[in-house]
C-alpha atoms as a PDB file:
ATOM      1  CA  UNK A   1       0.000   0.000   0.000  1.00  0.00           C
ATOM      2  CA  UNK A   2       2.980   2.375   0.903  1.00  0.00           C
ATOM      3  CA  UNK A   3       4.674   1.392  -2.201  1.00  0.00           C
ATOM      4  CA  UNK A   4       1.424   2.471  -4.346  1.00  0.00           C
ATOM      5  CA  UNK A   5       0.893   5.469  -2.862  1.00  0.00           C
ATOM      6  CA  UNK A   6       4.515   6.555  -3.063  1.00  0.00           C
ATOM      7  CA  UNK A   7       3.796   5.701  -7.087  1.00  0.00           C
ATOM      8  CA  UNK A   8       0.854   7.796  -7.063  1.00  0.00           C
ATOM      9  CA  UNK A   9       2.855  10.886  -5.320  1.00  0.00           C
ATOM     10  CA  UNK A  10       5.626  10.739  -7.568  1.00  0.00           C
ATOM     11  CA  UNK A  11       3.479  10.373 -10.756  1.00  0.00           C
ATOM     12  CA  UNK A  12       1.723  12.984 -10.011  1.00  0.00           C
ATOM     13  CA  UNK A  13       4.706  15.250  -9.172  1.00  0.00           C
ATOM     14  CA  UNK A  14       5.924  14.525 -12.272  1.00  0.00           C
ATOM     15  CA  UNK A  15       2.835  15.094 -14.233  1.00  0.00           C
ATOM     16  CA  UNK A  16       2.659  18.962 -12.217  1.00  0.00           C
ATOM     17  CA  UNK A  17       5.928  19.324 -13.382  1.00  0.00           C
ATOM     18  CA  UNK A  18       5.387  18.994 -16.973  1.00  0.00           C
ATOM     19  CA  UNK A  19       2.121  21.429 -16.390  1.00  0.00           C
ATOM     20  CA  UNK A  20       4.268  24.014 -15.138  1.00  0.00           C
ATOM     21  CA  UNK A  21       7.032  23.743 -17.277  1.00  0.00           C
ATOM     22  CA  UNK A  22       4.203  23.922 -20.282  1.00  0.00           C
ATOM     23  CA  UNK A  23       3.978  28.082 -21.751  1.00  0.00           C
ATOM     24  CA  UNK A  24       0.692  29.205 -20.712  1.00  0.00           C
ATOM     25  CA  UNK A  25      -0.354  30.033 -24.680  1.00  0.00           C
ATOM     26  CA  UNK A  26      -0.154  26.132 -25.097  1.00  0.00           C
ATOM     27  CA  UNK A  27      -2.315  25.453 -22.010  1.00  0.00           C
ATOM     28  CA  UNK A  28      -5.002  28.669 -22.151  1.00  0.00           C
ATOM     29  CA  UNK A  29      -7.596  29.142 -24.525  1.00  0.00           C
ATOM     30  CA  UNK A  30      -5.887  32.794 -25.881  1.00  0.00           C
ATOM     31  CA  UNK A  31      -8.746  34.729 -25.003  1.00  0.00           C
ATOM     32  CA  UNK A  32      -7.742  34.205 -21.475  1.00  0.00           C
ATOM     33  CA  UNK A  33      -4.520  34.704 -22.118  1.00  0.00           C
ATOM     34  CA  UNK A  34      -3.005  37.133 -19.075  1.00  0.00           C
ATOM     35  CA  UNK A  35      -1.318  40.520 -20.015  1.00  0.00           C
ATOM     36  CA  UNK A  36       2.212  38.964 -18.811  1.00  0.00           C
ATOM     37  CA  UNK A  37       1.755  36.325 -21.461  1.00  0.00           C
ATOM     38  CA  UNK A  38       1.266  38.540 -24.199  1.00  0.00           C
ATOM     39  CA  UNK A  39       4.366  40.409 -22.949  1.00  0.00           C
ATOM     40  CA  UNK A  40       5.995  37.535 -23.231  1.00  0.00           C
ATOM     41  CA  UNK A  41       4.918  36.473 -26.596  1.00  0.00           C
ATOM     42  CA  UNK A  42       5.203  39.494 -28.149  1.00  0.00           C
ATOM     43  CA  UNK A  43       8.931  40.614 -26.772  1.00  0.00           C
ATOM     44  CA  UNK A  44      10.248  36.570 -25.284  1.00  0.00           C
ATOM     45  CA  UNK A  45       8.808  34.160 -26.898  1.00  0.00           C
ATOM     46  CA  UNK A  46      10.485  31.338 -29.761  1.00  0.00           C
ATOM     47  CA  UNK A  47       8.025  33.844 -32.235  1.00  0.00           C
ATOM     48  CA  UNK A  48       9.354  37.045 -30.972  1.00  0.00           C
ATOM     49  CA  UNK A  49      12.748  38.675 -29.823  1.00  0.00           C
ATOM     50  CA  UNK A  50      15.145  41.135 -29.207  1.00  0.00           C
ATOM     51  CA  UNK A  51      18.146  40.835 -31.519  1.00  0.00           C
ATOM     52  CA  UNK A  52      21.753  41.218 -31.410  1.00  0.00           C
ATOM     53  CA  UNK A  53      22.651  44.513 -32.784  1.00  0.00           C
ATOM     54  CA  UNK A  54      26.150  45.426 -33.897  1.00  0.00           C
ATOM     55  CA  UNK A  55      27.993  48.357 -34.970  1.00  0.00           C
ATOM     56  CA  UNK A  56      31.704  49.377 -36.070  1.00  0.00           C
ATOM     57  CA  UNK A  57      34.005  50.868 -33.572  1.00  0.00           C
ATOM     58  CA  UNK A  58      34.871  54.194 -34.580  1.00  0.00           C
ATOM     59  CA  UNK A  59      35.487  57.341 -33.145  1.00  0.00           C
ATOM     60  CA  UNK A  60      32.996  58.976 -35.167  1.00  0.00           C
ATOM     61  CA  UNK A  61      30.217  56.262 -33.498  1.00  0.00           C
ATOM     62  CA  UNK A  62      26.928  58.068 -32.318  1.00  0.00           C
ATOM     63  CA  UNK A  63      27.103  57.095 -28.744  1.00  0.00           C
ATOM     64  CA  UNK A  64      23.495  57.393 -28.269  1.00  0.00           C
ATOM     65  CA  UNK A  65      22.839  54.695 -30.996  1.00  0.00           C
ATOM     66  CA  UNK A  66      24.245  52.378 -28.715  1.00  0.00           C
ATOM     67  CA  UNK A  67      20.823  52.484 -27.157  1.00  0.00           C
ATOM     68  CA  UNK A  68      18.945  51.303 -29.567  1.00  0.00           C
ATOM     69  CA  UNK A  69      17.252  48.022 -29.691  1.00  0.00           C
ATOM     70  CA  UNK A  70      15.724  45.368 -32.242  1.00  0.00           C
ATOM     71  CA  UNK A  71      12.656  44.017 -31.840  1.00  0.00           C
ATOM     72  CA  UNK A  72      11.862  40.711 -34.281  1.00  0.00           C
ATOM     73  CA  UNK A  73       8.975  39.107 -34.571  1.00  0.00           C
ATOM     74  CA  UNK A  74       7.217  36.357 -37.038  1.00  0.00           C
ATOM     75  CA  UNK A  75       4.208  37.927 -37.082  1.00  0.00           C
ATOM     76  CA  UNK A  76       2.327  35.461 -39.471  1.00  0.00           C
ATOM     77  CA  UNK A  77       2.451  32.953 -36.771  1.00  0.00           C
ATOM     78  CA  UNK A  78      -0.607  32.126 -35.260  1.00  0.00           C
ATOM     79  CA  UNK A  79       0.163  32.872 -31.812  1.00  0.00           C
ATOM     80  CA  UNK A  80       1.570  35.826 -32.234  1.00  0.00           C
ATOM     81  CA  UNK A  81      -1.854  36.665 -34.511  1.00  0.00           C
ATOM     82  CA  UNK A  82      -3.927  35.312 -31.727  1.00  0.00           C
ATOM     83  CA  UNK A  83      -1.780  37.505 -28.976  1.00  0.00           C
ATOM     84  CA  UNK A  84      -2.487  40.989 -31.159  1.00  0.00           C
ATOM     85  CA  UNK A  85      -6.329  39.539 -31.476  1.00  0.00           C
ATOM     86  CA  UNK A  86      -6.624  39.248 -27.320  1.00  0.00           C
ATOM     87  CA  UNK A  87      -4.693  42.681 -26.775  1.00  0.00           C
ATOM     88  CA  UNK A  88      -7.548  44.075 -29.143  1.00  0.00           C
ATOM     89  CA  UNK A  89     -10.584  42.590 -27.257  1.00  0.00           C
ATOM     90  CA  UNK A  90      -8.978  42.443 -23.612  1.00  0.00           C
ATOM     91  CA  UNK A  91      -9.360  39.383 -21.360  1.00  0.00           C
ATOM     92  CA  UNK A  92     -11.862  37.147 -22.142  1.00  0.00           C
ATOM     93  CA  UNK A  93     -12.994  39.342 -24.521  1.00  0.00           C
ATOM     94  CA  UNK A  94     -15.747  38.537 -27.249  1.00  0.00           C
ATOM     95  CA  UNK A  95     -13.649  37.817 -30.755  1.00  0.00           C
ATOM     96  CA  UNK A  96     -15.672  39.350 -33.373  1.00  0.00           C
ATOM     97  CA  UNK A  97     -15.546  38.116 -36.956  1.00  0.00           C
ATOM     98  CA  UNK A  98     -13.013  40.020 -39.030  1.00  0.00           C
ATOM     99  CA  UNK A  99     -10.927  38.798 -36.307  1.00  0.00           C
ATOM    100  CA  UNK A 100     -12.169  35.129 -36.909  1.00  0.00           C
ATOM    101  CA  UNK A 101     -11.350  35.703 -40.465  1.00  0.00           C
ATOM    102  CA  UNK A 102      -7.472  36.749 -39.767  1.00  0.00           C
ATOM    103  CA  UNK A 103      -7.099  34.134 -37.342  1.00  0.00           C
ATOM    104  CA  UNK A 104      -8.270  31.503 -39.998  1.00  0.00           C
ATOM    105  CA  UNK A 105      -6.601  33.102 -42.743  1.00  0.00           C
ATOM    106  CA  UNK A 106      -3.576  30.391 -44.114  1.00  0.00           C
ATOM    107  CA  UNK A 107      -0.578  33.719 -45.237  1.00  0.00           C
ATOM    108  CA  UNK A 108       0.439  33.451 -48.419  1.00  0.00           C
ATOM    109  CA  UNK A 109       4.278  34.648 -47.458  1.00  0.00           C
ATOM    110  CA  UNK A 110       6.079  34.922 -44.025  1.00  0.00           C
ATOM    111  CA  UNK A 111       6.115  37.955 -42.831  1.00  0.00           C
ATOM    112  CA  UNK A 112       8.712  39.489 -40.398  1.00  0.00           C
ATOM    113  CA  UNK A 113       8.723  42.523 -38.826  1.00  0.00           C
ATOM    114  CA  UNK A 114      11.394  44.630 -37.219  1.00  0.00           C
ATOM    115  CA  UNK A 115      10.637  47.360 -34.639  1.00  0.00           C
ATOM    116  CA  UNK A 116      14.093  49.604 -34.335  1.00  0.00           C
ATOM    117  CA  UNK A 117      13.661  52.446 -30.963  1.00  0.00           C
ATOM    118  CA  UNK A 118      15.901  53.925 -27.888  1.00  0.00           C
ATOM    119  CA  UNK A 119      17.461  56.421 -29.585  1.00  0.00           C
ATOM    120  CA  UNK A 120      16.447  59.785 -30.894  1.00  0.00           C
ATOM    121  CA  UNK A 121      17.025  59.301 -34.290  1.00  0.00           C
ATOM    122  CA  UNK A 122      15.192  55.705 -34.425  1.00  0.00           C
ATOM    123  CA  UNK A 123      12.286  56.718 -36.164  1.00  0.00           C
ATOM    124  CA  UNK A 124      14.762  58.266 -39.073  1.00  0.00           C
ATOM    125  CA  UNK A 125      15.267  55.308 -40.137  1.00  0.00           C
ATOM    126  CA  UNK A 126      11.750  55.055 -42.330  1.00  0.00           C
ATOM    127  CA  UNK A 127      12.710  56.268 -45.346  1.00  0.00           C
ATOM    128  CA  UNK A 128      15.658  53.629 -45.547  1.00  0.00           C
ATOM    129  CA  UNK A 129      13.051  50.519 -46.570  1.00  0.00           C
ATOM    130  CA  UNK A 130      14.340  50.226 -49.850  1.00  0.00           C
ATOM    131  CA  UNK A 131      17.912  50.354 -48.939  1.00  0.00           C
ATOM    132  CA  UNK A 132      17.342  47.850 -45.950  1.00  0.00           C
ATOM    133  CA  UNK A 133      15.830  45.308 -47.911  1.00  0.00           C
ATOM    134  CA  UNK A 134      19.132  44.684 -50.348  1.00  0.00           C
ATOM    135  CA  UNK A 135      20.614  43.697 -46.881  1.00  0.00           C
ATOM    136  CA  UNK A 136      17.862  41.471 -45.663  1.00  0.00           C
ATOM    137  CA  UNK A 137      17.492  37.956 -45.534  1.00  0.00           C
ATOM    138  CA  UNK A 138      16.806  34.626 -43.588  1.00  0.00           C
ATOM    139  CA  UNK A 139      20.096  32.210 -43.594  1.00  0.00           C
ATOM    140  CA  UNK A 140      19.224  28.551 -43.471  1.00  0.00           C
ATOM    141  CA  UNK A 141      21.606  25.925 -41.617  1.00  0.00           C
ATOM    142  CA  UNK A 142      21.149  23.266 -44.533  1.00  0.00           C
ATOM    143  CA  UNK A 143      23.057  25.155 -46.956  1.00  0.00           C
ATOM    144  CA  UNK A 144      20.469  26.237 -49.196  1.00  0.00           C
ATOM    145  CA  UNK A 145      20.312  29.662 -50.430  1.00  0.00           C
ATOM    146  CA  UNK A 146      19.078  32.189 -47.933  1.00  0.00           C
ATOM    147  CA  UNK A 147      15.742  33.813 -48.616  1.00  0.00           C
ATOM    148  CA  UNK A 148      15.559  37.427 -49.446  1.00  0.00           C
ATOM    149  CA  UNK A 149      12.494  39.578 -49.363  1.00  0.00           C
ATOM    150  CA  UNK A 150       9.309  40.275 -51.196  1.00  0.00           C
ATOM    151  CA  UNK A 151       9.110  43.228 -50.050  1.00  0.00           C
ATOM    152  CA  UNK A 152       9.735  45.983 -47.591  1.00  0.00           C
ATOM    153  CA  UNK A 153       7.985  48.441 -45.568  1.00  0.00           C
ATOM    154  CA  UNK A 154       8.682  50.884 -42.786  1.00  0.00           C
ATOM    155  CA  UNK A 155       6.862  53.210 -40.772  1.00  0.00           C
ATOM    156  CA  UNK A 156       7.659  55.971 -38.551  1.00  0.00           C
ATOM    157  CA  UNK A 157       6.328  55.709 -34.827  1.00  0.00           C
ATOM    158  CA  UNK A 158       6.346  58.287 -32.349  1.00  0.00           C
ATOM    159  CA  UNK A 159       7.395  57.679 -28.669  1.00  0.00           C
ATOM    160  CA  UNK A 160       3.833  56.321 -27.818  1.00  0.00           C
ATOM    161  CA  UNK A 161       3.781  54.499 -30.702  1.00  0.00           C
ATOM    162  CA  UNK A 162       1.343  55.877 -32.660  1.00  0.00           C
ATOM    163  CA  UNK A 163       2.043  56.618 -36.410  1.00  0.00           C
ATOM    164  CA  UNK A 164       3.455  59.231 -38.048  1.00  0.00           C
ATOM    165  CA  UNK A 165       2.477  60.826 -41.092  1.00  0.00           C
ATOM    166  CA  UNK A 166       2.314  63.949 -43.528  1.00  0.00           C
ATOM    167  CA  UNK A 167       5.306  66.558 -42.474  1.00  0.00           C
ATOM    168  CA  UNK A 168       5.719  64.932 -38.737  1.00  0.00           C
ATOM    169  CA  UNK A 169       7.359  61.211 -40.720  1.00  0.00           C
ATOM    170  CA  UNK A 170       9.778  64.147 -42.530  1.00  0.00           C
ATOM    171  CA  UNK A 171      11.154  65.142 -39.214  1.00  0.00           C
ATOM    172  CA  UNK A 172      10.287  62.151 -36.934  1.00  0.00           C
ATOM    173  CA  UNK A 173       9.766  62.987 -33.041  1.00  0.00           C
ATOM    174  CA  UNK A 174      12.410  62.250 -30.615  1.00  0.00           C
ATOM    175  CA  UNK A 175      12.236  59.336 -28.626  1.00  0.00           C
ATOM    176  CA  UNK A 176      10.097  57.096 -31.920  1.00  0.00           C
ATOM    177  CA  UNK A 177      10.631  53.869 -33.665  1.00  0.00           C
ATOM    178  CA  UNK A 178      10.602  52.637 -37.165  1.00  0.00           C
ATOM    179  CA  UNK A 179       8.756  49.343 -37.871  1.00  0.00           C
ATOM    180  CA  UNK A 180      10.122  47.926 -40.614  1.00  0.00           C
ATOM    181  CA  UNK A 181       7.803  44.944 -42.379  1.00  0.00           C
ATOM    182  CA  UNK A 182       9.103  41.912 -44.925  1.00  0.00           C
ATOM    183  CA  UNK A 183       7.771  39.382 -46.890  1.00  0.00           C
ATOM    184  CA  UNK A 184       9.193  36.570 -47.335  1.00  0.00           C
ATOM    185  CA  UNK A 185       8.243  34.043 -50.231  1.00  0.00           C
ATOM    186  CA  UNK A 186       7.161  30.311 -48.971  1.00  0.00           C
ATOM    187  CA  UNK A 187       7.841  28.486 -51.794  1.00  0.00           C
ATOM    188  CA  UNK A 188      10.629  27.098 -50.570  1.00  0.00           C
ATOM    189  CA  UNK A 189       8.839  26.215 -47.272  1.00  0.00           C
ATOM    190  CA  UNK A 190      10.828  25.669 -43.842  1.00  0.00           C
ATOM    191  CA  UNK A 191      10.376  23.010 -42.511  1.00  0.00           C
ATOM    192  CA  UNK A 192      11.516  21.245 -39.223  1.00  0.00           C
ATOM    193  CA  UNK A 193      14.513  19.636 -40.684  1.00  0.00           C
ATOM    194  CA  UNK A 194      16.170  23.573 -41.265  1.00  0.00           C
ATOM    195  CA  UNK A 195      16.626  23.645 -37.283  1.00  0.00           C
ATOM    196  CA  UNK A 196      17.419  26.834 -37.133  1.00  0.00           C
ATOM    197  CA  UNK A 197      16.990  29.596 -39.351  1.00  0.00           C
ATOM    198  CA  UNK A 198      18.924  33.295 -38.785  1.00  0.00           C
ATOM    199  CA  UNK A 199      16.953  36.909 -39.557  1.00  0.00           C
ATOM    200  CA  UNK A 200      19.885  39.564 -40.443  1.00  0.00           C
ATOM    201  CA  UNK A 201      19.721  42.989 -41.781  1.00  0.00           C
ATOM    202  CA  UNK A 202      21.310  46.046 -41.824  1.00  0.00           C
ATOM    203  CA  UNK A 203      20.150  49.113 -40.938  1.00  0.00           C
ATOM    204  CA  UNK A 204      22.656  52.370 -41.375  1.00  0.00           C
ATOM    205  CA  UNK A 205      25.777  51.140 -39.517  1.00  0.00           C
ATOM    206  CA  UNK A 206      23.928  48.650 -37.736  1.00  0.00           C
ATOM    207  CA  UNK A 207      23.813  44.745 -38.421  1.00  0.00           C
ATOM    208  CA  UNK A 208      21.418  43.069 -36.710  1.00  0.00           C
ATOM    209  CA  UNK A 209      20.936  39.260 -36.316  1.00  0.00           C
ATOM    210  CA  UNK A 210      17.960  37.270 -34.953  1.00  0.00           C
ATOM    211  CA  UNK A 211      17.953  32.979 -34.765  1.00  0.00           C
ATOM    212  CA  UNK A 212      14.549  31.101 -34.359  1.00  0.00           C
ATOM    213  CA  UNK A 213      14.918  27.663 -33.802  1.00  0.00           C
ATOM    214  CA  UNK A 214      12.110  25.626 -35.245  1.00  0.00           C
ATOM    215  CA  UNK A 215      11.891  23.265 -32.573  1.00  0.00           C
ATOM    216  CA  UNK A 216      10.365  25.888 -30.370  1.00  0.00           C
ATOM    217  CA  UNK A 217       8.249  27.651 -33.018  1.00  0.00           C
ATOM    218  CA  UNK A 218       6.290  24.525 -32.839  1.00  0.00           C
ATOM    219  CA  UNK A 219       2.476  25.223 -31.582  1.00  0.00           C
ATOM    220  CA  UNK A 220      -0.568  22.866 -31.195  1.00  0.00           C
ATOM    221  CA  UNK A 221       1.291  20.298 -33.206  1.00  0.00           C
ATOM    222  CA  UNK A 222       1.878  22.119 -36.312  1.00  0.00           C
ATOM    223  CA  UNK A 223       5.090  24.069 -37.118  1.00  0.00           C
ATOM    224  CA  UNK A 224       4.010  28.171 -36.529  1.00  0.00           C
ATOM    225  CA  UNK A 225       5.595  30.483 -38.976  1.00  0.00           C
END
């Protein structure tokens, strides 16, 4: 009897274990996701990041660049769809239908977008997109040619994030971002057996590298991308 109930205890430790160690979008319904889970997601997650950003030593270096950072994030993955759909609505909120529709919409392309801010020239960096793309693409570890993008896009942001437009994206507030947004084609599809794939761009002096590992972008079963 001892020996089955010390069975019992240690089963069930082990089975808590795994519950806790699961990320709370694979065990909650993402309605009910928690505002500390969509921070996660959206900044910490295998979907979402901040990047390593490098620059050239020189004396001529704008210190206050240093401060910037690189936000990356796969934004055609469902959970990161699903996380901007429950910051719309709030907790527990109702989902309406357009929202249905993007959630159940299959994307044609990946899409990747890059959020550049902490400086006070970040949101300068808008009317770059064209420039930026030539230096973007998505390295593979199989040796296959890296992709390069569709397209690019980039918006100016002020420092509460809201966009900027007419004269004020000429002379972008202090203290903004620039969102930069690529397509990527999915004709050659990733797969699982790529392990690893690397984001990198360059952006004025910067270079700036992301890697997703594909074992972790995994969600409900199915590979999210």
């Amino acid at each position: 009897m001892f020996r089955r109930g010390l069975t019992t205890g240690v089963v069930a430790f082990a089975l808590s274990a795994v519950c806790l160690g699961a990320s709370a979008w694979e065990t909650t319904t993402f309605t009910a996701w928690s505002n500390e889970t969509l921070q996660e997601l959206l900044a910490d997650s295998p979907w979402a990041g901040y990047a390593n950003v490098s620059r050239p030593r020189t004396a001529s270096t704008d210190a206050a660049a240093s401060t910037e950072k690189a936000l990356v994030t796969w934004t055609t993955a469902l959970p990161i769809r699903q996380a901007l759909v429950r910051e719309a609505i709030g907790l527990n909120g109702a989902v309406p239908k357009d929202a249905e529709a993007f959630l159940a919409l299959v994307p044609s392309a990946y899409v990747i977008a890059l959020q550049i801010s902490g400086a006070a020239a970040s949101a300068s960096y808008a009317a770059q997109a064209q420039e930026v793309q030539k230096e973007t693409f998505i390295t593979r570890t199989d040796g296959r040619a890296p992709l390069e993008p569709l397209s690019a896009e980039a918006r100016p942001l002020d420092k509460d994030g809201k966009l900027l437009t007419g004269t004020a994206s000429s002379s972008p507030a202090e203290g903004g971002s620039t969102v930069f947004v690529f397509q990527f084609s999915k004709g050659l599809a990733l797969t699982l057996l790529d392990r690893e794939v690397e984001f990198v761009t360059k952006v004025g002096s910067s270079t700036i590298k992301k890697k997703f590992k594909l074992k972790d972008m995994v969600y409900k079963g199915e590979l999210a991308l």
